[in-house]
N, C-alpha and C. Protein backbone atom coordinates (compact mmCIF):
# COMPACT_ATOMS: atom_id res chain seq x y z
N UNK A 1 5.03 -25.24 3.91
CA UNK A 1 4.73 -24.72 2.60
C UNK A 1 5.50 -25.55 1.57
N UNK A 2 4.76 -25.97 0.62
CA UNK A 2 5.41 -26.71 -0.58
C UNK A 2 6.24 -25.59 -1.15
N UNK A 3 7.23 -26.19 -1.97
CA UNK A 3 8.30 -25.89 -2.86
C UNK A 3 7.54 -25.00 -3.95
N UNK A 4 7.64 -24.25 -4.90
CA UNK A 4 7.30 -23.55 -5.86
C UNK A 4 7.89 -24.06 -7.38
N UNK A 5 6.79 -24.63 -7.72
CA UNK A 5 7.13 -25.38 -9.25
C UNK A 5 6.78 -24.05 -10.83
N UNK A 6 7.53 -23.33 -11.11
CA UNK A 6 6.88 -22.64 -12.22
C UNK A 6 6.73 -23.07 -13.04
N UNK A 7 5.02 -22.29 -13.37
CA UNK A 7 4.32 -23.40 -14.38
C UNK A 7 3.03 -23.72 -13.76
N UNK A 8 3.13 -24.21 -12.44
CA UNK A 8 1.59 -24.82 -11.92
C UNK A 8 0.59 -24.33 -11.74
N UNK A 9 0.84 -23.06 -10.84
CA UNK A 9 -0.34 -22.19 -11.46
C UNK A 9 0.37 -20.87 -11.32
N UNK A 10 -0.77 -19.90 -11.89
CA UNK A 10 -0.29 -18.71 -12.09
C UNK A 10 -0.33 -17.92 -10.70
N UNK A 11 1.08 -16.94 -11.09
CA UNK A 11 0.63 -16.36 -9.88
C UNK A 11 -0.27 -15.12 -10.11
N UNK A 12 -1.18 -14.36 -8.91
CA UNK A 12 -2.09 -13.72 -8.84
C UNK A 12 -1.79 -12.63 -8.13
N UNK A 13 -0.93 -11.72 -8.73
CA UNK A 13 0.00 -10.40 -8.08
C UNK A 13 -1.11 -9.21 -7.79
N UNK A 14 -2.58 -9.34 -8.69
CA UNK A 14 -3.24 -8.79 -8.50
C UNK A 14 -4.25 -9.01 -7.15
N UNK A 15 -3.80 -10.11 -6.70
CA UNK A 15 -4.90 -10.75 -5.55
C UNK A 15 -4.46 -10.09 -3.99
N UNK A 16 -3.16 -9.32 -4.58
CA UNK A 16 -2.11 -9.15 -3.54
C UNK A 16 -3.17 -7.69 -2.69
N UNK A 17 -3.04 -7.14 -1.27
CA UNK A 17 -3.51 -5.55 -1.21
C UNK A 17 -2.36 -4.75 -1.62
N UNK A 18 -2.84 -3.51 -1.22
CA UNK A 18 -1.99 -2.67 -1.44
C UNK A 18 -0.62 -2.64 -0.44
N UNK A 19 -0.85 -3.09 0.78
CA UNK A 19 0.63 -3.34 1.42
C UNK A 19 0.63 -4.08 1.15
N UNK A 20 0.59 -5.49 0.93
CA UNK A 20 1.03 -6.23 0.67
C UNK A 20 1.98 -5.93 -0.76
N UNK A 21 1.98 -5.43 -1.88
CA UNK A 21 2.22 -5.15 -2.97
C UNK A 21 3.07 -4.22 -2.49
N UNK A 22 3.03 -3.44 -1.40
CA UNK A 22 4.13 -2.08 -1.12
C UNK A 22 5.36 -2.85 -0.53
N UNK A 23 5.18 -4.18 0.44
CA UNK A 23 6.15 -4.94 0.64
C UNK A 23 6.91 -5.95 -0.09
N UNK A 24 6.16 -6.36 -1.05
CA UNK A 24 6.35 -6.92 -2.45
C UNK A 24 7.77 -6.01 -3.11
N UNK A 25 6.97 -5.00 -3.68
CA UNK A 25 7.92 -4.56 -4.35
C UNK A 25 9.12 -4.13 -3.53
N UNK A 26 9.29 -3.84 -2.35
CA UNK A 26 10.23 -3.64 -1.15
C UNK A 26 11.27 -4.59 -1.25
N UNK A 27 10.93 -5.78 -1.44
CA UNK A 27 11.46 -6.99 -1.20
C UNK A 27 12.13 -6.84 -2.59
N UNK A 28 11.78 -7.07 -3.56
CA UNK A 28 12.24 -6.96 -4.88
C UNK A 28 13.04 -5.83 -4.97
N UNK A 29 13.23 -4.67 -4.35
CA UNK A 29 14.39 -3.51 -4.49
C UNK A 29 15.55 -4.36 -3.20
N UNK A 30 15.45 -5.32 -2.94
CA UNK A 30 16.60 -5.76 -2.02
C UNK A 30 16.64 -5.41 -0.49
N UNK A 31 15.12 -4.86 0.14
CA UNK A 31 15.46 -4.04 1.70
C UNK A 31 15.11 -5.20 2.30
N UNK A 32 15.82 -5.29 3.68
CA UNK A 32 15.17 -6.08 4.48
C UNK A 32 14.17 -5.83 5.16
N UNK A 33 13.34 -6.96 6.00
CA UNK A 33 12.47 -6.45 6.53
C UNK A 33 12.26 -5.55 7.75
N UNK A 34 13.22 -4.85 8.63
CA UNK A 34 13.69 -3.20 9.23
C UNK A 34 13.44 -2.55 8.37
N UNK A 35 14.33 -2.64 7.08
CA UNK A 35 13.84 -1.55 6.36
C UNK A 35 12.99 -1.06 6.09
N UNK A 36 12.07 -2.23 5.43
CA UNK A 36 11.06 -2.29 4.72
C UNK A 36 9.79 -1.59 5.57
N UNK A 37 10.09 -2.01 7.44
CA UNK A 37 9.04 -1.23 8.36
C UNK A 37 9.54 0.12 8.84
N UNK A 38 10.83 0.17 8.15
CA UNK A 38 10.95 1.71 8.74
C UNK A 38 10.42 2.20 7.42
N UNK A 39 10.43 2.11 6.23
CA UNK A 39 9.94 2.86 4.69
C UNK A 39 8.47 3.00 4.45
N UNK A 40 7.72 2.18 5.31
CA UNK A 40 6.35 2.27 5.48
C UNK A 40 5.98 2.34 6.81
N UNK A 41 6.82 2.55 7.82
CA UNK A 41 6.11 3.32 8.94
C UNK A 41 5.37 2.17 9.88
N UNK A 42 5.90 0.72 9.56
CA UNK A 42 5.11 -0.65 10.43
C UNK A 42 5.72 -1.36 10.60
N UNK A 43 5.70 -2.12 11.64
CA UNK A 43 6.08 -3.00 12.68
C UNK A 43 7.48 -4.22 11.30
N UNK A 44 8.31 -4.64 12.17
CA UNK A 44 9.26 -5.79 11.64
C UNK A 44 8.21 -7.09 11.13
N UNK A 45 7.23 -7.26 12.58
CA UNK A 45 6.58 -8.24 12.74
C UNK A 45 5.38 -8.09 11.77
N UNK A 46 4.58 -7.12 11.14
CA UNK A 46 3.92 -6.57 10.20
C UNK A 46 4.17 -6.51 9.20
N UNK A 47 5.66 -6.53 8.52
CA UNK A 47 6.26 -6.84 7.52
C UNK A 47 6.34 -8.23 7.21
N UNK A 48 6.63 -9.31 8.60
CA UNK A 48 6.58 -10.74 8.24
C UNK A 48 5.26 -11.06 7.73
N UNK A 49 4.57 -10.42 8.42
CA UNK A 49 2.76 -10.66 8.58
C UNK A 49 2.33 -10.88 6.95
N UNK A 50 2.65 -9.62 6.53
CA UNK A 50 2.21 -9.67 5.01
C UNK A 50 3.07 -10.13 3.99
N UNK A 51 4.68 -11.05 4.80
CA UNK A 51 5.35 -11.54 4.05
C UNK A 51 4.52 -13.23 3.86
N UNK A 52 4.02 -13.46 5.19
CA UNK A 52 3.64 -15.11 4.98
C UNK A 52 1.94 -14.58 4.05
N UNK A 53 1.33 -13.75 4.37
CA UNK A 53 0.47 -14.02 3.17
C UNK A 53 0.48 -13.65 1.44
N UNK A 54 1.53 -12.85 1.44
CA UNK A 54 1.59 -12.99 0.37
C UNK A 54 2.37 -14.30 -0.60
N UNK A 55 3.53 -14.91 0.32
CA UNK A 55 3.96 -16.22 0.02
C UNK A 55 2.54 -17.29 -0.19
N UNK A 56 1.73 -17.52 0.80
CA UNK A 56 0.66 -18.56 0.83
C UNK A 56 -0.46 -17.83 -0.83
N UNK A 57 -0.72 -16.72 -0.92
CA UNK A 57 -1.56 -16.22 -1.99
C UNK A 57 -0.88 -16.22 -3.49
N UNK A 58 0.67 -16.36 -3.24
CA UNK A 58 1.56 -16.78 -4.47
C UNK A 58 2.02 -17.80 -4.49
N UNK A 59 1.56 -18.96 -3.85
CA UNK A 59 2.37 -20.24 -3.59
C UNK A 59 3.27 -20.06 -4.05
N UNK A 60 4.16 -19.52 -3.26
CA UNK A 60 6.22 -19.32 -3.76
C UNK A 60 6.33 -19.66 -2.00
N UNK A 61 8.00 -19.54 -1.65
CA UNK A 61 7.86 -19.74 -0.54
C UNK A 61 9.69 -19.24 -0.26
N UNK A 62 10.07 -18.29 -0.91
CA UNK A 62 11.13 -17.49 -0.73
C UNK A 62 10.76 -15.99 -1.56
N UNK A 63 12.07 -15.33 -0.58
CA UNK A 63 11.94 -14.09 -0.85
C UNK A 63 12.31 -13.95 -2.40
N UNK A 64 13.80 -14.90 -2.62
CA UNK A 64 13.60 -14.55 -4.38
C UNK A 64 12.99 -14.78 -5.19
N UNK A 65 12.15 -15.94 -4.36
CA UNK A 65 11.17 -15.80 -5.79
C UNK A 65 10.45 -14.95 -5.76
N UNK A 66 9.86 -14.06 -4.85
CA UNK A 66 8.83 -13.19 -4.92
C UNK A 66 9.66 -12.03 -5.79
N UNK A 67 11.03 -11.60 -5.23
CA UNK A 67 11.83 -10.79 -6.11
C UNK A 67 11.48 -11.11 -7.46
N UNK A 68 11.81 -12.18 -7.80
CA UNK A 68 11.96 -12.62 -9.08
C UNK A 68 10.84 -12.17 -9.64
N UNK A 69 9.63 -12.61 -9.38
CA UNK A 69 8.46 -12.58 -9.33
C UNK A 69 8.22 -10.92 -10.32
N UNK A 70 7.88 -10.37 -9.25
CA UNK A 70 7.88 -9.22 -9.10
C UNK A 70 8.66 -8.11 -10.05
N UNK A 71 10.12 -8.77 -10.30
CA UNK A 71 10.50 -8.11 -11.14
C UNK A 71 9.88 -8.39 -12.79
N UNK A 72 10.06 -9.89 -12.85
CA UNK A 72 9.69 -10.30 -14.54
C UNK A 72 8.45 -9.64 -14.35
N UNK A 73 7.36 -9.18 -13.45
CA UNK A 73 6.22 -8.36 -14.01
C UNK A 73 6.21 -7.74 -14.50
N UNK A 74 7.32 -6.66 -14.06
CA UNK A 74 7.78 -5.43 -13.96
C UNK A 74 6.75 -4.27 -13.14
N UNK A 75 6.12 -5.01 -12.10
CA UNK A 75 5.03 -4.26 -11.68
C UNK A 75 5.56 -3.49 -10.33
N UNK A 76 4.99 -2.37 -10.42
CA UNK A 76 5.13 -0.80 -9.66
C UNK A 76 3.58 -1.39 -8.54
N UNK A 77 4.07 -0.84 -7.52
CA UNK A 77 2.85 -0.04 -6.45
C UNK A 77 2.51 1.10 -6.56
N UNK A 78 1.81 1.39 -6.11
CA UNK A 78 1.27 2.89 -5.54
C UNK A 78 2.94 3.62 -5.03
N UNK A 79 3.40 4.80 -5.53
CA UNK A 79 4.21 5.45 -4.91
C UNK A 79 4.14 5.84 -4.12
N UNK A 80 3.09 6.33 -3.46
CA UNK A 80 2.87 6.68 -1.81
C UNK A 80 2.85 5.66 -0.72
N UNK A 81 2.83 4.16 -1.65
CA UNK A 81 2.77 3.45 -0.03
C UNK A 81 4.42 2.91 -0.33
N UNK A 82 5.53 3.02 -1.22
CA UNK A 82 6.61 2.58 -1.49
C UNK A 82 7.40 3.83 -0.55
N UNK A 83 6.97 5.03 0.19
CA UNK A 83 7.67 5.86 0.54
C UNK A 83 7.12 6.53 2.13
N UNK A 84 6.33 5.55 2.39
CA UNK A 84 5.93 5.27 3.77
C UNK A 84 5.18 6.62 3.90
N UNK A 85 3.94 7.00 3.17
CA UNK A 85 3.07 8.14 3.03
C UNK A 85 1.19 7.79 3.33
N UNK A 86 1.90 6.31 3.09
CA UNK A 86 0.54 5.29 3.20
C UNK A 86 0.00 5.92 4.98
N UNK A 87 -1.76 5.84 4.72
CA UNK A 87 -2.32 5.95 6.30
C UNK A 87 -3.18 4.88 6.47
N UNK A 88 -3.20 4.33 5.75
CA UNK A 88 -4.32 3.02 5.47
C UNK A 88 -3.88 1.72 5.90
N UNK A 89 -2.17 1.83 6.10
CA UNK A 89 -1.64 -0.20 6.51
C UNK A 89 -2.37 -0.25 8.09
């Protein structure tokens, strides 16, 4: 994965699903990824899963930037899938 130049293109937070966006913002409150599958109820390896596509669909290619990311949006998920209520991942 290339380096992440801001600026080149935009990123597309909306392109993200809904777990994906529930691990998103996960990542951006600081949990790791245990956490992050014990708070939504899925696998460590399920957490990486939707960590490499959401990196490849944001061409970023670290967790802070997605933090980063994520925070300057200031964008929220669904509260039910941020509190592992989700039945749909």
């Amino acid at each position: 994965m290339r380096a992440y130049q801001p600026g080149t293109r935009p990123l597309e937070l909306a392109s993200l699903s809904p777990a994906e966006r529930a691990v998103a913002s996960l990542v951006a409150d600081g949990l790791t990824n245990p956490q992050i599958g014990d708070r939504l109820y899925i696998s460590r390896r399920t957490v990486q899963t939707h960590l490499v596509h959401i990196f490849a669909k944001l061409d970023i290619a670290s967790r802070a930037q997605l933090a980063a990311e994520v925070t300057r949006h200031q964008w929220e998920p669904s509260p039910a899938l941020t509190h592992g209520l989700a039945t749909d991942l």
